[in-house]
Every structure is written in C-alpha cells, then in structure tokens.
C-alpha atoms as a PDB file:
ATOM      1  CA  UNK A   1      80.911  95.831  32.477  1.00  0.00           C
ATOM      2  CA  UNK A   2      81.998  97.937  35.398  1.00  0.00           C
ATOM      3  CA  UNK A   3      85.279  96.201  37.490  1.00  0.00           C
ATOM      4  CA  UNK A   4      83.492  94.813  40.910  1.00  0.00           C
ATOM      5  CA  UNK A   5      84.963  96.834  43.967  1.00  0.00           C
ATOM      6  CA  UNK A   6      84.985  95.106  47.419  1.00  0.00           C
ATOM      7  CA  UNK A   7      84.169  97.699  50.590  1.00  0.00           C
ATOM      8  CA  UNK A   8      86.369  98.564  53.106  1.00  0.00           C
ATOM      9  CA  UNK A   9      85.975  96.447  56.109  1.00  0.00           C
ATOM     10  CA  UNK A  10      85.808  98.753  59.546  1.00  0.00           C
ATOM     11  CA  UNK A  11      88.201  99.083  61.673  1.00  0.00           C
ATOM     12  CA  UNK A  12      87.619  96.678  64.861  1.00  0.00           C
ATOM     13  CA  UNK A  13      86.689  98.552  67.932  1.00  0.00           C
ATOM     14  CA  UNK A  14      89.425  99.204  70.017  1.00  0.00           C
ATOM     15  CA  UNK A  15      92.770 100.947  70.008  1.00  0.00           C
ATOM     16  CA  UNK A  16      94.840 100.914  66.387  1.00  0.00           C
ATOM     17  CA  UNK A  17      98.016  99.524  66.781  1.00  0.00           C
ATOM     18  CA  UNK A  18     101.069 102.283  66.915  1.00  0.00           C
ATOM     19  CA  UNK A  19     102.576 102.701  63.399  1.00  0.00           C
ATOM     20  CA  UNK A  20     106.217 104.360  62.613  1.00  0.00           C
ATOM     21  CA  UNK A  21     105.524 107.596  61.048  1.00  0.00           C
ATOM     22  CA  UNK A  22     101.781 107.064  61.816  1.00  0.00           C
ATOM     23  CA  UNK A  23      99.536 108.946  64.701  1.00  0.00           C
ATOM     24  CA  UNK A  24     101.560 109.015  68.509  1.00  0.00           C
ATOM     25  CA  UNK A  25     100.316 105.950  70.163  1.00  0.00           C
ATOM     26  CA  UNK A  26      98.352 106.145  73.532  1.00  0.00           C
ATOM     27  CA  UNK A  27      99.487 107.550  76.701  1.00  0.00           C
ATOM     28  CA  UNK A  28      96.889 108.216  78.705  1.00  0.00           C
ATOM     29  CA  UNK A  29      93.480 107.144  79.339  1.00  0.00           C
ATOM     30  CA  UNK A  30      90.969 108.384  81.746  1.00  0.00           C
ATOM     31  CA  UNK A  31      87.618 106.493  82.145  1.00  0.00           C
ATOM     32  CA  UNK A  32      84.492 107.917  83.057  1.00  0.00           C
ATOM     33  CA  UNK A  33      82.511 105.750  85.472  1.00  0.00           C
ATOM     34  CA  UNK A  34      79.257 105.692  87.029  1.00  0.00           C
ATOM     35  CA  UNK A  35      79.961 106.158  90.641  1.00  0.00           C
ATOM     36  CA  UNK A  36      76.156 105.496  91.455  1.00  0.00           C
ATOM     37  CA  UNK A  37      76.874 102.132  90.109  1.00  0.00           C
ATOM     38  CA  UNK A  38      78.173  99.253  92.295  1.00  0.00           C
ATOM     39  CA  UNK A  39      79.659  96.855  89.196  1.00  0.00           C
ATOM     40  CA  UNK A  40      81.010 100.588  87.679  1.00  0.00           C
ATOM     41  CA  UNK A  41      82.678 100.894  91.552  1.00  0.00           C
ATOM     42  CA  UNK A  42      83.841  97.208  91.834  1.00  0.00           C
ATOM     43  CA  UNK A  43      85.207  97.488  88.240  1.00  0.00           C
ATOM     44  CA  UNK A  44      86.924 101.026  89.259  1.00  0.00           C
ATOM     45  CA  UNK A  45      88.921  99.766  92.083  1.00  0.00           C
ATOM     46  CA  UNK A  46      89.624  96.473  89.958  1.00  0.00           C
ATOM     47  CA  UNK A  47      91.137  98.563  87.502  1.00  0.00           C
ATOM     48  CA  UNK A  48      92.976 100.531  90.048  1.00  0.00           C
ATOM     49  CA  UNK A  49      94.816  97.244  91.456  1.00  0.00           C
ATOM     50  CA  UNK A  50      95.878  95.979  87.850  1.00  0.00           C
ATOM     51  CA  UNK A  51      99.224  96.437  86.541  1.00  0.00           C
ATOM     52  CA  UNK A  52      98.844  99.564  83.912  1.00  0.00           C
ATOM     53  CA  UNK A  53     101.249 100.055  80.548  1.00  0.00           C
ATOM     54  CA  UNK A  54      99.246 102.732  80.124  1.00  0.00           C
ATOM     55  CA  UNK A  55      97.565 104.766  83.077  1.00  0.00           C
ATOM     56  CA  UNK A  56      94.367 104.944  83.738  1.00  0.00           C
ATOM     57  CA  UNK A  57      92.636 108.235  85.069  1.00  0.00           C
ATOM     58  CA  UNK A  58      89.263 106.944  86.863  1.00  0.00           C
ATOM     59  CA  UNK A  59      86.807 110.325  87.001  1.00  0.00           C
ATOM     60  CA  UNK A  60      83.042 109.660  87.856  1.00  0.00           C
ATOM     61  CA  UNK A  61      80.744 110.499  85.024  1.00  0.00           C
ATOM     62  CA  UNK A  62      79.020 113.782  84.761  1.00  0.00           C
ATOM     63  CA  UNK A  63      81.205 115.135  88.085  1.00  0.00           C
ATOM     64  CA  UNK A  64      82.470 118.798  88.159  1.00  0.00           C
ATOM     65  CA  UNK A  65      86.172 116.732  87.151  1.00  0.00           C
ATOM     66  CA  UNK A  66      84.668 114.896  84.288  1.00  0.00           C
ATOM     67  CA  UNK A  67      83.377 118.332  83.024  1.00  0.00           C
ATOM     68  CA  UNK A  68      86.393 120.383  83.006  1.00  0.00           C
ATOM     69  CA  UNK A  69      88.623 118.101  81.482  1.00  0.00           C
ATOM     70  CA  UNK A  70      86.135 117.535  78.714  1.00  0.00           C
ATOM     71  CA  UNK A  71      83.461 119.664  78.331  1.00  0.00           C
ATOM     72  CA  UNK A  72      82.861 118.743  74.569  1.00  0.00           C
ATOM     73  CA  UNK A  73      81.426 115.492  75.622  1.00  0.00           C
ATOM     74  CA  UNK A  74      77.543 114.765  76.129  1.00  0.00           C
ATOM     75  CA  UNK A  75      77.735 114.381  80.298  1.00  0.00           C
ATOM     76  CA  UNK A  76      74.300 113.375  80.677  1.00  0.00           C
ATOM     77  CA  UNK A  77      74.731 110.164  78.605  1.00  0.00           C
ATOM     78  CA  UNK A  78      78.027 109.173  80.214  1.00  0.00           C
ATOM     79  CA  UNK A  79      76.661 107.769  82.971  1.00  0.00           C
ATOM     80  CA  UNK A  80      74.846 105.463  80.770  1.00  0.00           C
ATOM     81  CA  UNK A  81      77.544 103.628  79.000  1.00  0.00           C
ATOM     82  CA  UNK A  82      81.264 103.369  80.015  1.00  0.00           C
ATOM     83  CA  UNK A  83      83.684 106.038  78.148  1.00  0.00           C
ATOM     84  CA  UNK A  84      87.158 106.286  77.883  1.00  0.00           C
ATOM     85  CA  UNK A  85      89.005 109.153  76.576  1.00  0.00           C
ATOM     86  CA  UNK A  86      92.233 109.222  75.626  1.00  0.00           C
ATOM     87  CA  UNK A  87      95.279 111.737  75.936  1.00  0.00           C
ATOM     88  CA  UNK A  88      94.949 112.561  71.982  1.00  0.00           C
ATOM     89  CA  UNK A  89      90.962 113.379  72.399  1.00  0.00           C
ATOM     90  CA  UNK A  90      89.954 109.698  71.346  1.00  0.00           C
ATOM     91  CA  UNK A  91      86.552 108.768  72.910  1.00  0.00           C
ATOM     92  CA  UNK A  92      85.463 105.037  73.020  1.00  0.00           C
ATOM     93  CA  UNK A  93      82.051 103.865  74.014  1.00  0.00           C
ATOM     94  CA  UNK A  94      80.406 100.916  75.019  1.00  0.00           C
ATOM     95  CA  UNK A  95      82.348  97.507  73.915  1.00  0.00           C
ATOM     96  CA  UNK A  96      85.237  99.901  72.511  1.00  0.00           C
ATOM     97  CA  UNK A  97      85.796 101.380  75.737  1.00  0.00           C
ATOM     98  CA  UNK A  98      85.835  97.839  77.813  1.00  0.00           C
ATOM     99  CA  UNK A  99      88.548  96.544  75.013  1.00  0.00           C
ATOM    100  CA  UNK A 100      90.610  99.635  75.471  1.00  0.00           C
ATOM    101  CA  UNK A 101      90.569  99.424  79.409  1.00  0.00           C
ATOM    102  CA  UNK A 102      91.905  95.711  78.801  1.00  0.00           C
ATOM    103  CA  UNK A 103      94.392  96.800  76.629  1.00  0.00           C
ATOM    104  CA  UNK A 104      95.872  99.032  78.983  1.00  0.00           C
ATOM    105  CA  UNK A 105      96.418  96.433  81.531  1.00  0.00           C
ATOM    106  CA  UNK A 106      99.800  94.595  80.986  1.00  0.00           C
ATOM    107  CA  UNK A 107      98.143  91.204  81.945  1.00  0.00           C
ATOM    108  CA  UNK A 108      94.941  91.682  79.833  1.00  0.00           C
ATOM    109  CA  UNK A 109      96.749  93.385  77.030  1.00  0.00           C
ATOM    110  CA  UNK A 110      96.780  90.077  74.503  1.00  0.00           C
ATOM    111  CA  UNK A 111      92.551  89.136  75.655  1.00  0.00           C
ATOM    112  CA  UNK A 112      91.917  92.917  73.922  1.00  0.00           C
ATOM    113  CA  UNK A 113      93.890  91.995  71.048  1.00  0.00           C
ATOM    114  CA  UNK A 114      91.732  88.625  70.948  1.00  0.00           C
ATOM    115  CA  UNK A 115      88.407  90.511  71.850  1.00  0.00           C
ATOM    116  CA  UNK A 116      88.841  92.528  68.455  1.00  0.00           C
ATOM    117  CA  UNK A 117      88.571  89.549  66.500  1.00  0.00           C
ATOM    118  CA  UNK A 118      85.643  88.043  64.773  1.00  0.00           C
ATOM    119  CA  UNK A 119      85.820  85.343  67.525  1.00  0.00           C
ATOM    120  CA  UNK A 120      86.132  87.554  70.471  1.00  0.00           C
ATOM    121  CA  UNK A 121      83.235  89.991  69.600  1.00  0.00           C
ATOM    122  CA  UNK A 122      80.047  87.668  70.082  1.00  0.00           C
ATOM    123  CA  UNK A 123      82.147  87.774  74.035  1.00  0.00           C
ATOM    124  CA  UNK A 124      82.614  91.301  74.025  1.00  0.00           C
ATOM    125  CA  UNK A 125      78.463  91.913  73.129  1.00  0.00           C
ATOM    126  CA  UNK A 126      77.642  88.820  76.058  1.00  0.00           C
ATOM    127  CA  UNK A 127      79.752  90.691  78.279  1.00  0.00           C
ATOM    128  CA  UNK A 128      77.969  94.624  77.785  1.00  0.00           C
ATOM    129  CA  UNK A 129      74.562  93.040  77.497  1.00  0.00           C
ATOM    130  CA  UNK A 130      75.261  90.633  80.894  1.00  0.00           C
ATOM    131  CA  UNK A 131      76.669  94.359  82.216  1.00  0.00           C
ATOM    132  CA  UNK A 132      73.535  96.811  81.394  1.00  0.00           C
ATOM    133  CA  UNK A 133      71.457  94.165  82.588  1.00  0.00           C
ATOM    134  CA  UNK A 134      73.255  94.022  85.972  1.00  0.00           C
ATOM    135  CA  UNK A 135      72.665  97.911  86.219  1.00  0.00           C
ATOM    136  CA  UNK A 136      69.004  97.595  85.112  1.00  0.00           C
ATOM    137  CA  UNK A 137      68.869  95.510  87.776  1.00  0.00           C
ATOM    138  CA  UNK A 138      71.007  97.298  90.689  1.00  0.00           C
ATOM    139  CA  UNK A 139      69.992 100.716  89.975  1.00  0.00           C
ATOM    140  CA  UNK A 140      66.555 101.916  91.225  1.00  0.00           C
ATOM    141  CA  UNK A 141      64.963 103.318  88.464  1.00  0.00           C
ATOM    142  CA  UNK A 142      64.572 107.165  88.503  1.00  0.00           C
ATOM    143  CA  UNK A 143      61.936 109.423  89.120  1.00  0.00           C
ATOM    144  CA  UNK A 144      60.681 111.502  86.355  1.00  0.00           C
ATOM    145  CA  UNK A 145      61.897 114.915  86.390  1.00  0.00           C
ATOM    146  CA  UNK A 146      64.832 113.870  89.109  1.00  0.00           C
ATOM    147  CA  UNK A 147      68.154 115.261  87.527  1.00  0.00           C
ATOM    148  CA  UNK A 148      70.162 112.410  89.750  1.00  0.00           C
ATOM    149  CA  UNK A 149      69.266 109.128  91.031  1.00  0.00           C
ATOM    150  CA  UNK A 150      70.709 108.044  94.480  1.00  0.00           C
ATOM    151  CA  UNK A 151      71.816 104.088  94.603  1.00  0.00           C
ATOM    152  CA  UNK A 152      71.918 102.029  97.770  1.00  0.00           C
ATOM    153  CA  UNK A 153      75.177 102.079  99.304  1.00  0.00           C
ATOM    154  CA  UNK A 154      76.832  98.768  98.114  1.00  0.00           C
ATOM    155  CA  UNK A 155      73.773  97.884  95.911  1.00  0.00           C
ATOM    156  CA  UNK A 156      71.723  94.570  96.429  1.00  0.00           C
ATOM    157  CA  UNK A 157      74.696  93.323  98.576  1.00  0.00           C
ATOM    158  CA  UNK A 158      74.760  96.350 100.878  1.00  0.00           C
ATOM    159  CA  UNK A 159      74.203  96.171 104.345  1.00  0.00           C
ATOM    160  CA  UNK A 160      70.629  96.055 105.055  1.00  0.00           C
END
C-alpha cells in the first residue's frame, strides 16, 4: 500500500502576505485601465481619492506609457481585463487584480484579506461577472478590422 498524499492547495489570489527573510513586500502598484471604459474611468478616479498604503500608478491600457514601462506584457488583451503590476514585476489579472487594488487602500485593506477567503470569493466572481457585463453593455461593440474602438463620452449617462 502506497502512503495517501494530500495536494497542495493554491495560493488564494491576491497579494502573499510579507514574510521576514521571505520576498520584499509590495511597494508599488500601477494599474492598467481601460480609459475607453466609463466604470474603468469612474473606478480610476475612485481609486485616486482613496487613502493609499501603497501607491497606485493609474496608466491606460495599451497607451504609449503602459508600453514602455512594460513591454513584456500582451497590450492588446489589457484592455480586456483589469491588470495590476507591481514594483517586483508581479502581474495580477482579473479578480486578483481587483483584490490587490483593495488591498492597497488603507480603508479596504481587511475586505481584500476577507475577499481571499472561501467566503469572499463567490463575491469577488459576482463582482467581475456584474463588471464585464457592465462593459458588454457600455461599450459599442467594435468593428471588424478596427484596431480601436471609440466610446461615448461619459457612456450611457453622457450628455446626449
């Protein structure tokens, strides 16, 4: 008979705690944004008013900025799905990256925490879903063989 192993649960999404002796902890993050976006721009300048432990560099995705500070990244799917990349080269995606923007935030800092839990993720997925299908909705669809696709200023609640 063979001794039964258990796996390795993953990690949760999000940033790892800061360990002595372990990997320097985050300094710097700098999200990439969809400026096209009207929730992406509402959530930018939310961001922007928060109290930050750790600041927060807000660079449209796929801009001439977002390219020279990382051109290793994959700039035509950026726009698609919130990134965050921090000072050591970490990259976090999707639900990762919304965690790790709350984290930053001194008054948010303890919901991230929470939001990496088994009882926070089924929030975290309502909350992306409820997101992408905001965009689906705000953004005009584009045009085959259009490289960039130009938004209504201010969305469905712009000025008419």
């Amino acid at each position: 008979m063979s001794p039964v192993t258990e796996a390795t649960p993953a990690p949760p999404p999000g940033p790892v705690p800061y360990a002595v002796g372990g990997p320097a902890p985050v300094r710097r993050l700098t999200v990439l944004y969809d400026a096209q976006c009207p929730l992406c721009v509402h959530l930018r300048h939310w961001l922007q008013r928060q109290r930050q432990l750790v600041p927060l560099d807000l660079v449209p995705a796929g801009s001439a900025e977002a390219r020279r500070r990382f051109p290793e990244l994959d700039h035509t799917a950026t726009p698609a799905e919130i990134t965050v990349v921090g000072d050591l080269e970490q990259v976090y995606r999707e639900a990762s990256a919304w965690i790790v923007c709350l984290w930053a935030l001194a008054k948010y800092r303890a919901r991230a925490h929470w939001l990496t839990t088994p009882a926070g993720r089924p929030f975290v997925r309502g909350t992306v879903l409820a997101a992408a299908r905001y965009r689906s909705l705000a953004l005009p669809p584009c045009a085959p063989g259009v490289r960039e696709c130009v938004a209504p200023p201010g969305g469905p609640w712009g000025p008419r």
